[in-house]
N, C-alpha and C. Protein backbone atom coordinates (compact mmCIF):
# COMPACT_ATOMS: atom_id res chain seq x y z
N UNK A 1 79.44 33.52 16.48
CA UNK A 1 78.72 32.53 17.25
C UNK A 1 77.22 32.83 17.25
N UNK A 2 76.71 34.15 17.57
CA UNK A 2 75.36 34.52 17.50
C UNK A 2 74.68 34.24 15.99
N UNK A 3 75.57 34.75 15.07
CA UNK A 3 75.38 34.48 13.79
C UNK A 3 74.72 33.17 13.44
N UNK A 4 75.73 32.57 13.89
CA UNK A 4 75.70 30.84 13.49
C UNK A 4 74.35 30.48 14.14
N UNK A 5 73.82 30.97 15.34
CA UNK A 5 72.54 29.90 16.01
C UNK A 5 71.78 30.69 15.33
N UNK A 6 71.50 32.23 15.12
CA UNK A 6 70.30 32.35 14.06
C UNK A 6 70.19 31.72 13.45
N UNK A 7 71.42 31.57 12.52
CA UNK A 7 71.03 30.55 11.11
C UNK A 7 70.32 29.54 11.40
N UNK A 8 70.72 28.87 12.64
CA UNK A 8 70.18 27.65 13.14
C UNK A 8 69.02 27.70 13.04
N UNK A 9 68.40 28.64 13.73
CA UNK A 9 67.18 28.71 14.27
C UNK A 9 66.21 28.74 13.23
N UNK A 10 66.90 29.92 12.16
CA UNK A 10 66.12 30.42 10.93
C UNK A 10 65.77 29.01 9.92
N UNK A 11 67.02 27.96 10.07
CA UNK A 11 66.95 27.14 9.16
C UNK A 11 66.11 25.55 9.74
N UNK A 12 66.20 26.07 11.18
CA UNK A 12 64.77 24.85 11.78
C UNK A 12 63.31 25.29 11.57
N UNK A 13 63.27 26.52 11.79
CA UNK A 13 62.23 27.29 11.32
C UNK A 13 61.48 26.95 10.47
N UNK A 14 62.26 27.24 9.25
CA UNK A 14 62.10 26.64 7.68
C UNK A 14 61.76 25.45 7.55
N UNK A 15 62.31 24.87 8.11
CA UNK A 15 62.41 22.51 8.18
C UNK A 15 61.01 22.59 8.72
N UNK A 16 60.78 22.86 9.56
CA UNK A 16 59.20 23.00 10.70
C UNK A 16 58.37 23.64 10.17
N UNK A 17 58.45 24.67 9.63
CA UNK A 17 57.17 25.02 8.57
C UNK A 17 57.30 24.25 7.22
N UNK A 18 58.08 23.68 6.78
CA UNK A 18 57.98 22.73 5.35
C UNK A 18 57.63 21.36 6.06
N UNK A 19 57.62 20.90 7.16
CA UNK A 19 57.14 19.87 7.71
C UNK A 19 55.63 20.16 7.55
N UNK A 20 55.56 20.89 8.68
CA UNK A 20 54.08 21.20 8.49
C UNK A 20 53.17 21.23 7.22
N UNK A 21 53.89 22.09 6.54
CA UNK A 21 53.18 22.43 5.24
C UNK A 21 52.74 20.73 4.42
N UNK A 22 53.82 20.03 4.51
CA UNK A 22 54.10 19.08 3.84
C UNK A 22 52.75 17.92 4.66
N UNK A 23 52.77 17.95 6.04
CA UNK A 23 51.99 16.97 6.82
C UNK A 23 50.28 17.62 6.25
N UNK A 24 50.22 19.06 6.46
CA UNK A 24 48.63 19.40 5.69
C UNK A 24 48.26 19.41 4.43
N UNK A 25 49.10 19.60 3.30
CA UNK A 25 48.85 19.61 2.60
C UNK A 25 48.25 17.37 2.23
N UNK A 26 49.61 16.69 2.90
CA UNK A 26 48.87 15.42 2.39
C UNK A 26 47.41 14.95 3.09
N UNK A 27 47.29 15.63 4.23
CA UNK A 27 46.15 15.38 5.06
C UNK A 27 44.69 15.73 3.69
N UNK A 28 45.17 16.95 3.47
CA UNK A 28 43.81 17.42 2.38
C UNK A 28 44.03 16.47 1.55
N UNK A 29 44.98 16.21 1.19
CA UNK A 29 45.14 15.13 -0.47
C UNK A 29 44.38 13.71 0.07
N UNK A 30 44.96 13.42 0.84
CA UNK A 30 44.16 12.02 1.72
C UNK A 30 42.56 12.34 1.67
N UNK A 31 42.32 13.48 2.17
CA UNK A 31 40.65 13.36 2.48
C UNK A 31 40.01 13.81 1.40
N UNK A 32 40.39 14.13 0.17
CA UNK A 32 39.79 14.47 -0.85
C UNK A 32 40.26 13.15 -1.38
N UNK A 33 40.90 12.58 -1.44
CA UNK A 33 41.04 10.79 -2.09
C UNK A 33 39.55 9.78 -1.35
N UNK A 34 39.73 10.31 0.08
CA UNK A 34 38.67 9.44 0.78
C UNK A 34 37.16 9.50 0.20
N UNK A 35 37.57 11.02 0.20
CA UNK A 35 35.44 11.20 -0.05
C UNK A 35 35.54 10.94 -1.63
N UNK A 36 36.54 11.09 -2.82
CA UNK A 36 36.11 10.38 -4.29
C UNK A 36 36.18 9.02 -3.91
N UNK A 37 36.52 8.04 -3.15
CA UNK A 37 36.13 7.17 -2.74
C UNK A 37 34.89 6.73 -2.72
N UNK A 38 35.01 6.96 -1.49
CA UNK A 38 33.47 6.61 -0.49
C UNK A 38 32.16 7.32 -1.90
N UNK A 39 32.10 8.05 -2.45
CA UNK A 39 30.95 8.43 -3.19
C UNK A 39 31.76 9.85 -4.25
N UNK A 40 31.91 8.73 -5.49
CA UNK A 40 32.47 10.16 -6.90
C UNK A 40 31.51 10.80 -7.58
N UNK A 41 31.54 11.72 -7.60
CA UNK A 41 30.96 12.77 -8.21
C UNK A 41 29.68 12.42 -9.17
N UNK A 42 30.65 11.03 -9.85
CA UNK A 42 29.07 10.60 -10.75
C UNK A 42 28.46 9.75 -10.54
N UNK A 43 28.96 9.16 -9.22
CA UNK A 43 28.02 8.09 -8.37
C UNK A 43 26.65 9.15 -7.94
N UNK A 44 27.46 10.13 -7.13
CA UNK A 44 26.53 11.16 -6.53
C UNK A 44 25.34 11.70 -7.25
N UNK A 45 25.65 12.21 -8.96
CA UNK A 45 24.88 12.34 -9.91
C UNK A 45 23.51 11.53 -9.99
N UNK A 46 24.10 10.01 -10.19
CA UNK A 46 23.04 9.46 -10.34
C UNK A 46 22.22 9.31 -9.40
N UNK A 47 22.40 9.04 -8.24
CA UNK A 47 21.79 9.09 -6.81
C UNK A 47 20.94 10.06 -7.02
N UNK A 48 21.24 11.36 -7.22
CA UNK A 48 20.26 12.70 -7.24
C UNK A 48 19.35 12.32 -8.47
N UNK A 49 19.73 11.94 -9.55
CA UNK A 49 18.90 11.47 -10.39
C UNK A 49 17.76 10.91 -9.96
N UNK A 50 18.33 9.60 -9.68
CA UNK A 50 17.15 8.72 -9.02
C UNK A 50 16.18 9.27 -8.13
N UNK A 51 16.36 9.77 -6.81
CA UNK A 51 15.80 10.57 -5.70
C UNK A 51 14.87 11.44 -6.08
N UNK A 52 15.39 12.31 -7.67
CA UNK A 52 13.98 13.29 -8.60
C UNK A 52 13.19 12.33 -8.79
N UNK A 53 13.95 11.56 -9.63
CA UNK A 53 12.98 10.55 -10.59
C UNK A 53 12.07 9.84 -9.57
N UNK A 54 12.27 9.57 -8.61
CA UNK A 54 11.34 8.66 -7.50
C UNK A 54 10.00 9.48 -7.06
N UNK A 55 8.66 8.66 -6.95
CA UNK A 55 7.74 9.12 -7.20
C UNK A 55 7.23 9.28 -5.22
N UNK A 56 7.34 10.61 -4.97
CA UNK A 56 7.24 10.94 -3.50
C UNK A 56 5.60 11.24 -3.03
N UNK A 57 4.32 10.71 -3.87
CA UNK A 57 3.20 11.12 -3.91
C UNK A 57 2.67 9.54 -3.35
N UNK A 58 3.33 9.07 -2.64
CA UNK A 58 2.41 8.15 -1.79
C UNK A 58 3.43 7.66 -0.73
N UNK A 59 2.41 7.47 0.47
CA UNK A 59 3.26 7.05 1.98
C UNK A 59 3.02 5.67 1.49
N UNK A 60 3.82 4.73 2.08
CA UNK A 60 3.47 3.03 1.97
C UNK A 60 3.46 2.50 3.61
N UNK A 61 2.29 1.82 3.80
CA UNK A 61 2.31 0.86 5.56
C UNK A 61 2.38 -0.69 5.04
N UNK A 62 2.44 -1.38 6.44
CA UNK A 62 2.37 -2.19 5.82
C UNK A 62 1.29 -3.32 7.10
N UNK A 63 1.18 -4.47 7.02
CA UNK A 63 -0.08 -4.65 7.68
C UNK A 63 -0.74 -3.66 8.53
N UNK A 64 -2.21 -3.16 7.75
CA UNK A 64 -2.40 -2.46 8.45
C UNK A 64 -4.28 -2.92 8.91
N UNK A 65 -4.74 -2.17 9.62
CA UNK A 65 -5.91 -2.41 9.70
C UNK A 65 -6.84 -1.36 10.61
N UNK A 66 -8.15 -1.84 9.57
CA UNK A 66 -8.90 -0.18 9.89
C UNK A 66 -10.32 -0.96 11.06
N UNK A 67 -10.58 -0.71 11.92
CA UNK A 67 -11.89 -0.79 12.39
C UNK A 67 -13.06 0.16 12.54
N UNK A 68 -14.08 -0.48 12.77
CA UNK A 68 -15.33 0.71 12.91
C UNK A 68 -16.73 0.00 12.69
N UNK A 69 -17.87 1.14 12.32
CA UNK A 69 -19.03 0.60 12.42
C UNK A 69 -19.44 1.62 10.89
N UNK A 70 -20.27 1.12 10.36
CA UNK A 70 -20.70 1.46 9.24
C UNK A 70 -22.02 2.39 9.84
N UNK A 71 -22.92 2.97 8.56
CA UNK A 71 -24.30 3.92 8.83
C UNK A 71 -25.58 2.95 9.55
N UNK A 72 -25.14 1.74 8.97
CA UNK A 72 -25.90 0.80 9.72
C UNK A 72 -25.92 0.56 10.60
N UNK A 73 -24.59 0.88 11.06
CA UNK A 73 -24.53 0.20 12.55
C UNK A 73 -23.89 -1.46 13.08
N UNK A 74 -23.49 -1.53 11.82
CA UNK A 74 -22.83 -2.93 11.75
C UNK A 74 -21.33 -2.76 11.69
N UNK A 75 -20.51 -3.75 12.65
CA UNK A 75 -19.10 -3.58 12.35
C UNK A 75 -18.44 -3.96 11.64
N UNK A 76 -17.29 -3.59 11.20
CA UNK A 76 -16.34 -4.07 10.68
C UNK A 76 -14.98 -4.12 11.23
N UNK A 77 -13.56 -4.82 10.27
CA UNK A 77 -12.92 -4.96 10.27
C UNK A 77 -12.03 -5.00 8.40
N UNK A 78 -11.10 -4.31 8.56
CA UNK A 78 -10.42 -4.04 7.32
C UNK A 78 -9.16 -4.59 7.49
N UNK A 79 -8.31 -5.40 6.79
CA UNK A 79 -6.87 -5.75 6.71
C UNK A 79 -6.44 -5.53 5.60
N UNK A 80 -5.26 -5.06 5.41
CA UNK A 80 -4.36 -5.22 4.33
C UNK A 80 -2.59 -5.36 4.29
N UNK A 81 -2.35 -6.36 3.62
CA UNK A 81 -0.63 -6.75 3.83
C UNK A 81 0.13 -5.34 3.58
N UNK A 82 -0.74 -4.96 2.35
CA UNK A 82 0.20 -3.37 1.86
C UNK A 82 -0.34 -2.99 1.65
N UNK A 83 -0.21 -1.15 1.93
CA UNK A 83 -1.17 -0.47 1.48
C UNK A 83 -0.42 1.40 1.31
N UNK A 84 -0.68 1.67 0.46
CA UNK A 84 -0.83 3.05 0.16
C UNK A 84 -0.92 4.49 0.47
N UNK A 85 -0.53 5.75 0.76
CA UNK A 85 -1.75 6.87 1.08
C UNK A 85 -1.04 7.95 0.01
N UNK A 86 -2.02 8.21 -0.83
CA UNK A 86 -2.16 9.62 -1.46
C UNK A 86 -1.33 11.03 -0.45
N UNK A 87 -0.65 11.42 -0.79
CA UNK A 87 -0.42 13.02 0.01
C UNK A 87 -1.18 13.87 -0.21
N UNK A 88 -1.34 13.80 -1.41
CA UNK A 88 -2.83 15.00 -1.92
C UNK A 88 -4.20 15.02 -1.76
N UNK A 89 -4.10 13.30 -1.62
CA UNK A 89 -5.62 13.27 -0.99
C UNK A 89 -5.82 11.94 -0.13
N UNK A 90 -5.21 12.22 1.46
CA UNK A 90 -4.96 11.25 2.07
C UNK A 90 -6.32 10.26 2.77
N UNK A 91 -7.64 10.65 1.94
CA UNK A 91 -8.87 9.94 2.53
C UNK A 91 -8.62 8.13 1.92
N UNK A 92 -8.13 8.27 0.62
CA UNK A 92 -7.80 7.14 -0.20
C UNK A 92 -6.47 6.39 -0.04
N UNK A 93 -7.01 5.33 0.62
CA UNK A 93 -5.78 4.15 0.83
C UNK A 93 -5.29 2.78 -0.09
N UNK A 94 -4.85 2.98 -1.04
CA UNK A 94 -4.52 1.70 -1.47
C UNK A 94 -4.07 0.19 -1.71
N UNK A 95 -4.91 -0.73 -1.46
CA UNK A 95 -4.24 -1.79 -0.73
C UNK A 95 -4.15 -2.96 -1.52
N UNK A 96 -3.15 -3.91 -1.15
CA UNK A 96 -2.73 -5.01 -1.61
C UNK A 96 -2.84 -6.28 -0.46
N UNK A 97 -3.47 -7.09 -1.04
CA UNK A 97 -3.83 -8.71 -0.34
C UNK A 97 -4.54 -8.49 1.13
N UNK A 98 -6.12 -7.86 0.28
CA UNK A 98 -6.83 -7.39 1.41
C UNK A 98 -8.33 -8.58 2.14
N UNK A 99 -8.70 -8.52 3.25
CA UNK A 99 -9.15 -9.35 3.76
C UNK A 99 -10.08 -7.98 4.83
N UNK A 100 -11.88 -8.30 4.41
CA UNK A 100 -12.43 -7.81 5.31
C UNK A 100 -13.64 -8.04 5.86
N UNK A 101 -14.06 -8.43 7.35
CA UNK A 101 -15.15 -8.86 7.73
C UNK A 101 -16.15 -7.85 8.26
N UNK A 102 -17.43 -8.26 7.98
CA UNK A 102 -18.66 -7.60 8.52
C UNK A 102 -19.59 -8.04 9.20
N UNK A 103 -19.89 -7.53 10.50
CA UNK A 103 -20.18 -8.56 11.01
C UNK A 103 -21.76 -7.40 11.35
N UNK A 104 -22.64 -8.21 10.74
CA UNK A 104 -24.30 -7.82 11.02
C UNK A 104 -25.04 -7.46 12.53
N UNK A 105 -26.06 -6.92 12.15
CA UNK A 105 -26.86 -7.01 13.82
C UNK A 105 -27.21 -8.41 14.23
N UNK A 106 -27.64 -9.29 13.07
CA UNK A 106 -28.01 -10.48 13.37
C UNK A 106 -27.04 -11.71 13.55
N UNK A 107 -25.86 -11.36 13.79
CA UNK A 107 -24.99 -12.40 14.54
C UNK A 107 -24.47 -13.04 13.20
N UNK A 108 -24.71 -12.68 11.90
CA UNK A 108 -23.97 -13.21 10.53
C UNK A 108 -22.67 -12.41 10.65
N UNK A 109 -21.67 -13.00 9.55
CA UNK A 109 -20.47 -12.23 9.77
C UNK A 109 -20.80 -12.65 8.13
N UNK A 110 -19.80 -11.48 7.48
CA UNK A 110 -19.63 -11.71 6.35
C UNK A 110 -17.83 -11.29 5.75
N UNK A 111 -17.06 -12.80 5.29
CA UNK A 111 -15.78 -12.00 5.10
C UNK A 111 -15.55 -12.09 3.48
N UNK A 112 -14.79 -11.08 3.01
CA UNK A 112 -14.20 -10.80 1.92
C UNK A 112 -12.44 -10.34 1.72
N UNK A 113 -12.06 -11.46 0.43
CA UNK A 113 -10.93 -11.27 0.31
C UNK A 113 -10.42 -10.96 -1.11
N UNK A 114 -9.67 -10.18 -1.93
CA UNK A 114 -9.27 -9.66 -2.95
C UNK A 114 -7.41 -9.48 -2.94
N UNK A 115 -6.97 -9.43 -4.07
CA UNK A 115 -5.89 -9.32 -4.46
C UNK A 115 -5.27 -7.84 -4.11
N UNK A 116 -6.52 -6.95 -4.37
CA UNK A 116 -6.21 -5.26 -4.43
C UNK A 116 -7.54 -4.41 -4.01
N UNK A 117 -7.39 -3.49 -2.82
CA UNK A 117 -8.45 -2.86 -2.59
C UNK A 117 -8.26 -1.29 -2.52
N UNK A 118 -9.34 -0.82 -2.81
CA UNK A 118 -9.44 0.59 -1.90
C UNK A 118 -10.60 1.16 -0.89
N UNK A 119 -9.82 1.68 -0.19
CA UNK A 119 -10.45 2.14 0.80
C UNK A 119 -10.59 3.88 1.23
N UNK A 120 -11.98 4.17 1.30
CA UNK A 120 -11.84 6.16 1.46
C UNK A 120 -12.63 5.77 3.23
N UNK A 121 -11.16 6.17 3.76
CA UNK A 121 -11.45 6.12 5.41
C UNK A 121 -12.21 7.24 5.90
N UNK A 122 -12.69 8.76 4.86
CA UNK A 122 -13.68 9.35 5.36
C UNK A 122 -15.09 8.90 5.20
N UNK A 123 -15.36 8.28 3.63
CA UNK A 123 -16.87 7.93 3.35
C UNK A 123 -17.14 6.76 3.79
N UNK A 124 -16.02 5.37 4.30
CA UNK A 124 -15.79 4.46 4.91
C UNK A 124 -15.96 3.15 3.42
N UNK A 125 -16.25 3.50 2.23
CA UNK A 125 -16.91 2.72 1.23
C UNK A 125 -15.33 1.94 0.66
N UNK A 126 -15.80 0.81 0.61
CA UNK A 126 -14.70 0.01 0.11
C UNK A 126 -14.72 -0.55 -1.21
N UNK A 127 -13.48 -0.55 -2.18
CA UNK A 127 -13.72 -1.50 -3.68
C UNK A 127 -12.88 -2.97 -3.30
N UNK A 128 -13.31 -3.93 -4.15
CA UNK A 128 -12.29 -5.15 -4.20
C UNK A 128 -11.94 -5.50 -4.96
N UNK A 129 -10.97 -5.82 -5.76
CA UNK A 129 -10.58 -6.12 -7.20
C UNK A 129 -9.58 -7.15 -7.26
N UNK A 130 -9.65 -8.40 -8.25
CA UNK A 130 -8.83 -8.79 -8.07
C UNK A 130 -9.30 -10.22 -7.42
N UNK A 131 -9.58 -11.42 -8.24
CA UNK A 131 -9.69 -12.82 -7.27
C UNK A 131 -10.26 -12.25 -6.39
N UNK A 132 -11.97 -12.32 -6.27
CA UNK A 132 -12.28 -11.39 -5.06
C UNK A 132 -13.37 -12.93 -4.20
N UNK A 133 -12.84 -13.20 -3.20
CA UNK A 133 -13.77 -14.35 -2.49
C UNK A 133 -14.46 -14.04 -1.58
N UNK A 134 -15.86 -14.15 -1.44
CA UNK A 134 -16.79 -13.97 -0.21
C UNK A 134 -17.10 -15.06 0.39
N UNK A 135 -17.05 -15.28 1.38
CA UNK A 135 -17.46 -16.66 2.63
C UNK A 135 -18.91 -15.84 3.18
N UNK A 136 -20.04 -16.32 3.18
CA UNK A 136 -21.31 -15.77 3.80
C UNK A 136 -22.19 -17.17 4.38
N UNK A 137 -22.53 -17.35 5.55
CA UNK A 137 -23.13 -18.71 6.06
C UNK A 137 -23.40 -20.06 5.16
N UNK A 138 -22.04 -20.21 5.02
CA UNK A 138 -21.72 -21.63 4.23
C UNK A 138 -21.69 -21.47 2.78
N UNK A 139 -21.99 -20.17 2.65
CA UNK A 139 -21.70 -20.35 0.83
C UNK A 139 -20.62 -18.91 0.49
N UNK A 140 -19.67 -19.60 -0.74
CA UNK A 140 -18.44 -19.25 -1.07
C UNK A 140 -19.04 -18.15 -2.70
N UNK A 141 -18.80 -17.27 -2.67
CA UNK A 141 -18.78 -16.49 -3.78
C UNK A 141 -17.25 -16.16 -4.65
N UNK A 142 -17.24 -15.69 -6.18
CA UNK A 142 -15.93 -15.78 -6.62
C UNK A 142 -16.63 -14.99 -7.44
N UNK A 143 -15.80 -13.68 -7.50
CA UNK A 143 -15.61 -12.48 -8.85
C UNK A 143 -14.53 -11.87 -8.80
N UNK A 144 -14.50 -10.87 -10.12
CA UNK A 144 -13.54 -10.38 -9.99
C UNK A 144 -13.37 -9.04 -9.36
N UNK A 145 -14.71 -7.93 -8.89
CA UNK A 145 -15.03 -6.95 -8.60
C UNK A 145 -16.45 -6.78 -7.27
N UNK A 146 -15.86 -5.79 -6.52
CA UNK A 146 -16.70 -5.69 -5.37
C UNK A 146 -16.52 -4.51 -4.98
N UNK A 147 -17.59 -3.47 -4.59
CA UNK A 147 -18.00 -2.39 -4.02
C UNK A 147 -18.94 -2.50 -2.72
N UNK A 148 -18.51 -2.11 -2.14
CA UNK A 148 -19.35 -1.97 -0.71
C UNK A 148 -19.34 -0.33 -0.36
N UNK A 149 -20.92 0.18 -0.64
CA UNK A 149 -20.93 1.52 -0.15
C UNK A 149 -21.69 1.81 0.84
N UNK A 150 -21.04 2.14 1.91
CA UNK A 150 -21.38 3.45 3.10
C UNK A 150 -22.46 3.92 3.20
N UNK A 151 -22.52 4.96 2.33
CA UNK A 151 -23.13 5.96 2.19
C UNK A 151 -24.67 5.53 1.96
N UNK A 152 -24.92 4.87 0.79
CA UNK A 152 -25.65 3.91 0.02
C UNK A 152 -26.17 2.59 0.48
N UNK A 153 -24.92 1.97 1.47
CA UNK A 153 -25.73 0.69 2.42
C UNK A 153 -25.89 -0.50 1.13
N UNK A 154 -25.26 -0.63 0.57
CA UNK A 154 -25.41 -2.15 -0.58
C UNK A 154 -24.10 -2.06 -0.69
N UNK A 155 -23.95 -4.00 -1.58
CA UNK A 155 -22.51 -4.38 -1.67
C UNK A 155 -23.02 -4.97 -3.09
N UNK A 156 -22.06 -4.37 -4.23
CA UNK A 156 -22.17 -4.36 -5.28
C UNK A 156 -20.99 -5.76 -5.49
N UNK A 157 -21.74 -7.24 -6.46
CA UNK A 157 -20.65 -8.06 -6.93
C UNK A 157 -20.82 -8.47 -8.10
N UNK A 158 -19.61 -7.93 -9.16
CA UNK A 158 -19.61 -8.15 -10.25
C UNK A 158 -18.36 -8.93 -10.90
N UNK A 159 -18.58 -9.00 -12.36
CA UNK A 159 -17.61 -9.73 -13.34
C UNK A 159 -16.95 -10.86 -12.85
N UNK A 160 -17.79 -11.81 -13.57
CA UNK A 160 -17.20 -13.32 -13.46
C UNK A 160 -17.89 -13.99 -12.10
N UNK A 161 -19.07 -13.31 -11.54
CA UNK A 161 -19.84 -13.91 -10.70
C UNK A 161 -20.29 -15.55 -10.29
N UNK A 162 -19.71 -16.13 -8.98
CA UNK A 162 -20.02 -17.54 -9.39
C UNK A 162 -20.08 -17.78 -7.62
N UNK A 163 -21.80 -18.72 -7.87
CA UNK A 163 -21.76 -18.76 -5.98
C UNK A 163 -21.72 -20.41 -5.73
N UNK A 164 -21.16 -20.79 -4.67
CA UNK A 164 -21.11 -22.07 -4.46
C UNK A 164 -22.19 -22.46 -3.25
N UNK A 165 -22.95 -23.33 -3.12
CA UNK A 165 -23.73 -23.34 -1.99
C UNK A 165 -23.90 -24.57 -2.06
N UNK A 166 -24.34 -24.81 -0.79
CA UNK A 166 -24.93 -26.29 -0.43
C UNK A 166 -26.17 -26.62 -0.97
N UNK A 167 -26.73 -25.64 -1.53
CA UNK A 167 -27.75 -25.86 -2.56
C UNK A 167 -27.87 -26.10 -3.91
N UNK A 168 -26.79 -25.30 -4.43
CA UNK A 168 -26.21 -25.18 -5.83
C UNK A 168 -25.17 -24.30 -6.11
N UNK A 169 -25.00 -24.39 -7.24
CA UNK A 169 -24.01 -23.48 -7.97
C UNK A 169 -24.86 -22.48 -8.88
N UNK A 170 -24.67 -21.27 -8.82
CA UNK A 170 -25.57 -19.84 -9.57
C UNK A 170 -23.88 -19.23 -10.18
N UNK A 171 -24.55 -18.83 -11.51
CA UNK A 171 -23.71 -17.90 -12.45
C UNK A 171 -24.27 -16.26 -12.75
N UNK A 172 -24.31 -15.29 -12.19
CA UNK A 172 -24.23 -14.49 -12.97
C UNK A 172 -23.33 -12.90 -13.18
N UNK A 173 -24.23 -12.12 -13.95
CA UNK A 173 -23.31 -10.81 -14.35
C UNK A 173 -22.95 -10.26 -12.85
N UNK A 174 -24.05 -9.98 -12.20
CA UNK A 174 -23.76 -8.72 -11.34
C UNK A 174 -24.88 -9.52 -9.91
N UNK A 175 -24.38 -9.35 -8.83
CA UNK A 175 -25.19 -9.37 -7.70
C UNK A 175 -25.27 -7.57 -6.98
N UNK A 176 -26.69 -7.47 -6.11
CA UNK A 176 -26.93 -6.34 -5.59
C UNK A 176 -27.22 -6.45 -3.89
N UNK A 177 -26.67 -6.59 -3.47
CA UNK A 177 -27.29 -7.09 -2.06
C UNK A 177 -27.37 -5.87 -0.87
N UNK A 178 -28.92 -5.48 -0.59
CA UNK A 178 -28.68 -4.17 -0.54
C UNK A 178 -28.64 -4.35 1.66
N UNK A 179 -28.10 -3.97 1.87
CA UNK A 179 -28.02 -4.35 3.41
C UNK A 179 -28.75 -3.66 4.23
N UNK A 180 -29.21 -2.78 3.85
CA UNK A 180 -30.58 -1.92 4.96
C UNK A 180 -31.88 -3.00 5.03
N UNK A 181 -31.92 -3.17 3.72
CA UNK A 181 -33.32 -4.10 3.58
C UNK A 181 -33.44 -5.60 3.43
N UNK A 182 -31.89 -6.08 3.63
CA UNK A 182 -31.56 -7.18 3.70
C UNK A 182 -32.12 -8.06 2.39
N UNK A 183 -31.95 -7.30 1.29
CA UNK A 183 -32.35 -8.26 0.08
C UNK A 183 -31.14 -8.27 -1.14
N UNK A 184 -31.48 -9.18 -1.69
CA UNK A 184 -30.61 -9.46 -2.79
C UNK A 184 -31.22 -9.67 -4.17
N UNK A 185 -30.45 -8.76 -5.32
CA UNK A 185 -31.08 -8.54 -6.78
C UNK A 185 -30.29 -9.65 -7.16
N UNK A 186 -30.23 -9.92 -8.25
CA UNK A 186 -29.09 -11.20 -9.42
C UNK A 186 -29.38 -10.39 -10.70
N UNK A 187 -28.47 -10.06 -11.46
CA UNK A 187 -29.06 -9.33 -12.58
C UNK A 187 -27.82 -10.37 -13.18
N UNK A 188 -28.79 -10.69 -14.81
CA UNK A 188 -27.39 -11.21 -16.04
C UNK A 188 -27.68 -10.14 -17.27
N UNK A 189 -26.38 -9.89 -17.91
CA UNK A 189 -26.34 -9.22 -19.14
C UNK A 189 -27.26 -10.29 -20.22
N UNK A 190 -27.33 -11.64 -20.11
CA UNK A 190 -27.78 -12.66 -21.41
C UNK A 190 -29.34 -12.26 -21.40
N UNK A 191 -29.93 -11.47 -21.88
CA UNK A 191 -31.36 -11.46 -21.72
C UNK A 191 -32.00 -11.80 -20.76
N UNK A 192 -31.11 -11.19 -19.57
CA UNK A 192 -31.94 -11.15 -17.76
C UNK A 192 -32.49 -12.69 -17.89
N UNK A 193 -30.97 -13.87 -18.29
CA UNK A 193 -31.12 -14.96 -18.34
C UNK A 193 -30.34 -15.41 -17.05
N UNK A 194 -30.59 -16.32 -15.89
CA UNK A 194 -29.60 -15.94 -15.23
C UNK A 194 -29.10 -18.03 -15.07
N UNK A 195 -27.96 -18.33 -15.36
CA UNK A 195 -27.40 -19.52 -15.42
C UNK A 195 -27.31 -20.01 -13.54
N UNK A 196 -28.13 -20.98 -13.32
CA UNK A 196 -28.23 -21.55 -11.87
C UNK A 196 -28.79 -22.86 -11.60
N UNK A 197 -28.30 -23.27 -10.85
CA UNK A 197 -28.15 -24.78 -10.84
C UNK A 197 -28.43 -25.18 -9.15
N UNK A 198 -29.78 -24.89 -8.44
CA UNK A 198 -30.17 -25.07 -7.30
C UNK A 198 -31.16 -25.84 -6.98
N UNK A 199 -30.69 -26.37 -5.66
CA UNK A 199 -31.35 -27.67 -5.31
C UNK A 199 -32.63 -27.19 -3.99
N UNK A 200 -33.62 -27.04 -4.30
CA UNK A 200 -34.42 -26.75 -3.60
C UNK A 200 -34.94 -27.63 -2.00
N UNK A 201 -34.37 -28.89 -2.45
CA UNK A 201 -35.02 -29.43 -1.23
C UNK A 201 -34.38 -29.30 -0.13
């Protein structure tokens, strides 16, 4: 009789650890099915691929905008839809579908808009590139290039220069408009010929 319930015991024993064994072992088989699932090995591959291959040397914002006052003493305002920052050299911001006004001591405002800009938020000097449009007291300017320096106090407008005014229409290479002294150069590459079409009266 004692005999017999060992066996018993010995042989539930056995059943209950081959249960067990049997319930963990499919548990691991299940969760190693789940995770080649959810992400296989050469899904994972490429992922890491990509993540090297991705270029981690610039932050991206997105409308952003800079204010301040220039050496002059005149303010501004900077916008851009998108824009850029260097990690290595975070003074330089790169921007896309930029829009920026200046607004003078003398109550003029001056705005400018471009396709693509940059901006160095330590020297404060801005480029414009790109379909670049100036609005200045009723007259519309169109190039393809614009510098405005800081440091220097002039706003450089070049390539494909073309001004619209209630006076006339002027063509040329390069405008210089230097803002300390409130004057403006016109320079043309054609034999310092400069194409303009103004109505004096």
């Amino acid at each position: 009789m004692i005999d017999r319930k060992k066996k018993l015991r010995i042989i539930q024993l056995v059943l209950l650890t081959l249960g067990l064994l049997i319930i963990f072992l499919t548990y691991v088989q299940n969760q190693r099915s789940l995770e080649d699932e959810i992400v296989s090995s050469e899904i994972q591959n490429k992922i890491k691929k990509q993540l090297e291959n991705q270029s981690d040397e610039a932050d991206s914002f997105y409308n952003i905008e800079y204010t301040g006052l220039d050496l002059a003493g005149n303010r501004y305002i900077l916008k851009s839809e998108e824009a850029s920052s260097n990690r290595e050299n975070q003074e330089i911001v790169n921007m896309k579908f930029v829009e920026a006004k200046f607004y003078f001591k003398d109550d003029t405002m001056l705005q400018v808009k471009s396709d693509f800009g940059i901006y160095n938020n330590k020297t404060l000097d801005m480029n414009f590139k790109g379909n670049v449009i100036a609005s200045y007291e009723g007259s519309q300017l169109f190039a393809q290039k614009a510098e405005y320096s800081n440091s220097k106090g002039y706003l450089i407008i070049s390539d494909k220069v073309k001004i619209n005014d209630k006076r006339g229409t002027m063509v040329a290479d390069k405008l210089l408009f230097d803002i300390k002294k409130q004057t403006l150069n016109i320079a043309s590459g054609n034999d310092d010929k400069i194409n303009a079409n103004l109505n004096l009266k």
